[in-house]
Protein backbone atom coordinates (compact mmCIF):
# COMPACT_ATOMS: atom_id res chain seq x y z
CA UNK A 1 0.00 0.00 0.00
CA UNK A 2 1.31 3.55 -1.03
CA UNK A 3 0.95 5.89 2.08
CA UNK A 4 1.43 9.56 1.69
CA UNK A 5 1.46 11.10 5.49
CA UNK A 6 0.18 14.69 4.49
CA UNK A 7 0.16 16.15 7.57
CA UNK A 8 -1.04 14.85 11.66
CA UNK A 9 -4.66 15.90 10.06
CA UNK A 10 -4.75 13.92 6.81
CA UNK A 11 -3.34 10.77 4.98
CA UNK A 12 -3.81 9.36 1.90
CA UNK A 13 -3.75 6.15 0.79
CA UNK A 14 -3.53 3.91 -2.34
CA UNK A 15 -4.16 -0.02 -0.83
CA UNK A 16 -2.95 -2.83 -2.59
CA UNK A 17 -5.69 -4.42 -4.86
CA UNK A 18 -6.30 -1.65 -6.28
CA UNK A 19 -4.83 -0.12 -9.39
CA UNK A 20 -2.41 3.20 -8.93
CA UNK A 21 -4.87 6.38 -9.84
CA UNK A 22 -1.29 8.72 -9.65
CA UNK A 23 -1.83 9.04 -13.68
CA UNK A 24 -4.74 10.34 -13.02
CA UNK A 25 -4.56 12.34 -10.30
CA UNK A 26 -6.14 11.25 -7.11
CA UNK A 27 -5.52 8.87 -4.28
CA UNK A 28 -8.37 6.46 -3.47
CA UNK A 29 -8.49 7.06 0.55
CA UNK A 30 -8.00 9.70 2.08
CA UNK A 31 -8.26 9.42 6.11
CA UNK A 32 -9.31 12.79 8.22
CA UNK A 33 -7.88 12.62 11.64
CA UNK A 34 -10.34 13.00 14.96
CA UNK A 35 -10.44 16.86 16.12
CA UNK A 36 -9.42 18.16 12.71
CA UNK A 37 -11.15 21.27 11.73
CA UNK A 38 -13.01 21.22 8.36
CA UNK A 39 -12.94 23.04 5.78
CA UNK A 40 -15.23 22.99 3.03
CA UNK A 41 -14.57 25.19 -0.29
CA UNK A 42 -18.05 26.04 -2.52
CA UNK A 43 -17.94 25.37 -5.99
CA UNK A 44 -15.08 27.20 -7.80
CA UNK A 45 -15.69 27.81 -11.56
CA UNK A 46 -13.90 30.10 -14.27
CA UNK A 47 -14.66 33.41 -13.06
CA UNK A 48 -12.47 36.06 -12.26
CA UNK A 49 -12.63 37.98 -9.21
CA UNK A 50 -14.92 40.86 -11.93
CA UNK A 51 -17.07 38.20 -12.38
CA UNK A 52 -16.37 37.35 -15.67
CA UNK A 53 -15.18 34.01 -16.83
CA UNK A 54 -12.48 32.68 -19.04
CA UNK A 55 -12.79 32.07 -22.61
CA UNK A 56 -12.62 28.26 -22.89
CA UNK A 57 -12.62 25.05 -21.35
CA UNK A 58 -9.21 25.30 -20.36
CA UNK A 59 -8.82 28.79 -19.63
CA UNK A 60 -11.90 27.91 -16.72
CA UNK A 61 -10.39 24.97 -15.27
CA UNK A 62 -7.08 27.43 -14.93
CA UNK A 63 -8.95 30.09 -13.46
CA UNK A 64 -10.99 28.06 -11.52
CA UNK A 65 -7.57 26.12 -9.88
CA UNK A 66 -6.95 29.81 -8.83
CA UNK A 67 -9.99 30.64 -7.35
CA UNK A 68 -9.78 27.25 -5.24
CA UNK A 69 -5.94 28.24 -4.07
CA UNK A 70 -6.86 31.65 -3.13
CA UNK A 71 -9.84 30.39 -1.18
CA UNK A 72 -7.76 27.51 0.43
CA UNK A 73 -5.47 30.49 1.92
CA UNK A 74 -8.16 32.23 2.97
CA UNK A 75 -8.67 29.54 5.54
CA UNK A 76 -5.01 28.89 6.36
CA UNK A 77 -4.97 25.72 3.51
CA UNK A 78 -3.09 24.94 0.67
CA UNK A 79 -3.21 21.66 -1.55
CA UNK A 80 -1.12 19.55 0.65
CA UNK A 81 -4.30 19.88 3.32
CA UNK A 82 -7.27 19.02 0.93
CA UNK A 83 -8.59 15.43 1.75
CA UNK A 84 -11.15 15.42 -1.41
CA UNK A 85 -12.26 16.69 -4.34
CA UNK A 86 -15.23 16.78 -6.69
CA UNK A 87 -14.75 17.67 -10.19
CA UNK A 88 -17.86 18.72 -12.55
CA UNK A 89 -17.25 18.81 -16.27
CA UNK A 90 -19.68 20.18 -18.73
CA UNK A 91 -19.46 17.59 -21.75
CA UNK A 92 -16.71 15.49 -20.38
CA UNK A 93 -14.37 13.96 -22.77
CA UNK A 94 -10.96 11.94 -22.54
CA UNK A 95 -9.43 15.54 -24.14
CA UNK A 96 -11.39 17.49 -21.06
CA UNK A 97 -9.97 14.77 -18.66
CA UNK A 98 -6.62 15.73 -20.40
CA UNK A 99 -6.76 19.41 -19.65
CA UNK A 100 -8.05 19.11 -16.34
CA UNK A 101 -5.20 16.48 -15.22
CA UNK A 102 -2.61 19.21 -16.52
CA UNK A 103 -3.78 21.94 -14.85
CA UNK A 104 -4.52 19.50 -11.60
CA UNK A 105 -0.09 18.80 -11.59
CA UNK A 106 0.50 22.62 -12.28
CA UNK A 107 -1.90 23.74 -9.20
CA UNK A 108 -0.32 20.78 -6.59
CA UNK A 109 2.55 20.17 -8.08
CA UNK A 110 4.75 17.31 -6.41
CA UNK A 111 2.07 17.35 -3.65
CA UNK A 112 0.34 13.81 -3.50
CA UNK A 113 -3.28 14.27 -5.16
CA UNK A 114 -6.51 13.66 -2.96
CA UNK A 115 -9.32 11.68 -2.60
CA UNK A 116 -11.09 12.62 -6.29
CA UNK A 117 -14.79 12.36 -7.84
CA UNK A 118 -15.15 13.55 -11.29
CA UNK A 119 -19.03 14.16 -12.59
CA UNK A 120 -19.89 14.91 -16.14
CA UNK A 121 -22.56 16.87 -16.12
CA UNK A 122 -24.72 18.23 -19.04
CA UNK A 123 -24.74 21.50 -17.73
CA UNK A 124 -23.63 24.06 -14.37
CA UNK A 125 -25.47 26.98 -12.55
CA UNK A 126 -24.75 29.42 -15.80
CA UNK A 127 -24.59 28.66 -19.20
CA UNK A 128 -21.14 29.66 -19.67
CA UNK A 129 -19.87 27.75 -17.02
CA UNK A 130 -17.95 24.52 -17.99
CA UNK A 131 -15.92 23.65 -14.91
CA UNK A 132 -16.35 23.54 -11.28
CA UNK A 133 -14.22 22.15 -8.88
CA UNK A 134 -15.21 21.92 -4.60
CA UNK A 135 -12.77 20.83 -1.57
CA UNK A 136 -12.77 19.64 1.32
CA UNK A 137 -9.28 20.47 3.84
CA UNK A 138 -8.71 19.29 7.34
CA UNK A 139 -6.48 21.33 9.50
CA UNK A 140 -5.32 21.00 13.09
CA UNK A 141 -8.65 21.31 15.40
């Protein structure tokens, strides 16, 4: 079993039996220690702090990778704290999957990659939206 000790709050885990998900850029178990404190990111899509939102699929997953870091700070997080993460993808496709996974390595870099559900949706809240991405972090209590 691969073990990746993020932090006295959080580890992650990949058991044996199951295949490696590194390529694609989670861990299957992700373990929340007792007295952590929570936190829990909304739904961050393409928009920039304006309002506005980025011209193209992958322009919104960037943008929205930023919004997500900015709002981990916020609470005293960054990506080595995040436990899980769920992924929606307006008209999901290998090539989206592709994008996403790229900008995924560029926003944790070396950092092992969380606990990870990815929905394909037909569409978000706004028709322009094509990404959204949520978190969960645990931090000490």
């Amino acid at each position: 079993m691969a073990i990746f000790r993020q932090s006295a709050q959080l580890t992650l885990a990949n058991p044996d039996g199951l295949y490696d998900p590194a390529g694609y850029g989670y861990s299957h178990v992700a373990q929340v220690a007792a007295a952590s404190r929570l936190v829990y990111i909304a739904g961050q899509g393409g928009e920039t702090e304006d309002g506005h939102y980025a011209e193209g699929f992958q322009a919104q997953v960037r943008q929205a990778f930023k919004n997500l870091l900015t709002a981990l700070r916020s609470a005293g997080a960054g990506p080595k704290d995040v436990a899980k993460l769920t992924v929606y993808i307006v008209d999901h496709s290998e090539a989206r999957l592709g994008i996403y996974g790229a900008e995924l390595m560029v926003a944790w870099g070396e950092t092992p990659k969380p606990a990870c559900t990815l929905v394909p949706v037909p569409r978000l809240a706004l028709d322009v939206m094509l990404f959204e991405i949520e978190a969960v972090a645990a931090l000490p209590g």
